[in-house]
Protein backbone atom coordinates (compact mmCIF):
# COMPACT_ATOMS: atom_id res chain seq x y z
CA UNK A 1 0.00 0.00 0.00
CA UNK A 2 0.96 3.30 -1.23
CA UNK A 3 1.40 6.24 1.47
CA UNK A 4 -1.09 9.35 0.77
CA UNK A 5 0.16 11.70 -1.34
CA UNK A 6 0.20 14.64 0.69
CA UNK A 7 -1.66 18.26 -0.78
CA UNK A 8 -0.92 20.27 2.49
CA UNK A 9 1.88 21.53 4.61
CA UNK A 10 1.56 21.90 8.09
CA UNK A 11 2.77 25.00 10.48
CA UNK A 12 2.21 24.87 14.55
CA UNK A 13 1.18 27.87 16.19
CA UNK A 14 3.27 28.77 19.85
CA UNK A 15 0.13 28.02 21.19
CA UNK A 16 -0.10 24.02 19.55
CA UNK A 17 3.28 23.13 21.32
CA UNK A 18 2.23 24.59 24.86
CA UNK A 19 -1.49 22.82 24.49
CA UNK A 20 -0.14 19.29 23.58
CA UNK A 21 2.26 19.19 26.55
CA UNK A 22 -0.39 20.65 28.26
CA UNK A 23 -3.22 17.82 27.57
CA UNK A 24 -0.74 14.83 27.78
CA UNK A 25 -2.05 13.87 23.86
CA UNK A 26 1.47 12.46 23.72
CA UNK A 27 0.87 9.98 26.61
CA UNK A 28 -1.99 9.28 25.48
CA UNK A 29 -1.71 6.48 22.74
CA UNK A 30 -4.99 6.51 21.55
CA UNK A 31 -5.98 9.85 21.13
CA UNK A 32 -2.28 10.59 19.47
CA UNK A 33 -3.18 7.98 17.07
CA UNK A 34 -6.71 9.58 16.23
CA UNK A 35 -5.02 13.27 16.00
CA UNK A 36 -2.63 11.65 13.50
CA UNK A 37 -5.67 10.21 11.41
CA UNK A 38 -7.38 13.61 11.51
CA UNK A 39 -3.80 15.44 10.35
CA UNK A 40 -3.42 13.06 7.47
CA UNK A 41 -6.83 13.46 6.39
CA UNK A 42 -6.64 17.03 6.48
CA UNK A 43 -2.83 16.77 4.59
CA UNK A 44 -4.96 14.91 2.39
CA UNK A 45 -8.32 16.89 1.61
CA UNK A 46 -8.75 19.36 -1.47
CA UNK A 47 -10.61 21.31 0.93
CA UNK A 48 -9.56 20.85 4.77
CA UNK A 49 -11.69 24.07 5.49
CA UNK A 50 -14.49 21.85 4.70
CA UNK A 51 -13.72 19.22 7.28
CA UNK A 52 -14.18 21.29 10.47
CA UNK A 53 -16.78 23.30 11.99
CA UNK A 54 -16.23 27.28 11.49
CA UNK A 55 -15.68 29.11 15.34
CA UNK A 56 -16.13 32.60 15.54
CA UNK A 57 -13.54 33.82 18.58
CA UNK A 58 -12.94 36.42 20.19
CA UNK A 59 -9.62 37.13 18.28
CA UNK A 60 -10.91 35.46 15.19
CA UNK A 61 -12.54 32.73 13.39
CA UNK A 62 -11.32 29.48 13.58
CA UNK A 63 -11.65 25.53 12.05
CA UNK A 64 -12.61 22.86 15.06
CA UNK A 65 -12.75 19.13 14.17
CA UNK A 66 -13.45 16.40 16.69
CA UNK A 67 -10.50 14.22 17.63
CA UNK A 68 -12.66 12.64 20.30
CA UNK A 69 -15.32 13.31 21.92
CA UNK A 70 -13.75 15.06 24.36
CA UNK A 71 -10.44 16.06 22.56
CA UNK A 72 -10.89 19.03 19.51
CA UNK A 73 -8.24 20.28 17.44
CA UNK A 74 -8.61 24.04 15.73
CA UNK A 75 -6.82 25.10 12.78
CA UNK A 76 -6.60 27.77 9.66
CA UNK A 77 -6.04 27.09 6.34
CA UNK A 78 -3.86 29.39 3.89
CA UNK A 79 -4.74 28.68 0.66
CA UNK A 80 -2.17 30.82 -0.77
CA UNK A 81 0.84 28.97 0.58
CA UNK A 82 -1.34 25.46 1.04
CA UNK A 83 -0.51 25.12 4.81
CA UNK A 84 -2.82 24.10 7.57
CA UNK A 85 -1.96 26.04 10.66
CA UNK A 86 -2.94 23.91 13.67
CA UNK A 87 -4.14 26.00 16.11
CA UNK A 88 -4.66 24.29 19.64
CA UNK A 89 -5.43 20.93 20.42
CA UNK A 90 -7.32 19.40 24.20
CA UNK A 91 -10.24 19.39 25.87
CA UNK A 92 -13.77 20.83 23.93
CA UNK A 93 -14.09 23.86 27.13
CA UNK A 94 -10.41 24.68 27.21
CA UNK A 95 -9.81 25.58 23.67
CA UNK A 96 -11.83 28.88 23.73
């Protein structure tokens, strides 16, 4: 089997580092797994805007997709440069 052919690049806000240290993702086998499914789908997608929920924020708007049920991930998308720009990552309450 093939690996994906990747369509997106990927940049980590300051914010992404501190909230994966933060919510232990990284100890957490399972829900790394799942955040590395959703990542690859997004690398993936002609249109990762289209695979999260829009989140109007106080200091902007915002992508959320699911990891869990408990765990969310928000991101941006720049077309122009084709990068995904993961946003923060834990708990559904702690990401706004």
């Amino acid at each position: 089997m093939s690996s994906p052919r990747y369509k997106w690049t990927f940049s980590k806000s300051e914010t992404f580092e501190k909230c994966i240290q933060k919510s232990k993702i990284e100890g957490n086998t399972s829900h790394f797994k799942k955040l590395g499914e959703v990542l690859d789908n997004l690398a993936t997608s002609d249109y990762p805007n289209r695979m999260g929920k829009k989140k109007i924020l106080k200091y902007g708007v915002l992508l959320a997709i699911n990891i869990t049920d408990s765990i969310r991930l928000t991101y941006d998308v720049d077309f122009a440069t084709r990068t995904i720009i993961l946003q923060m990552v834990g708990p559904h309450g702690e990401r706004y």
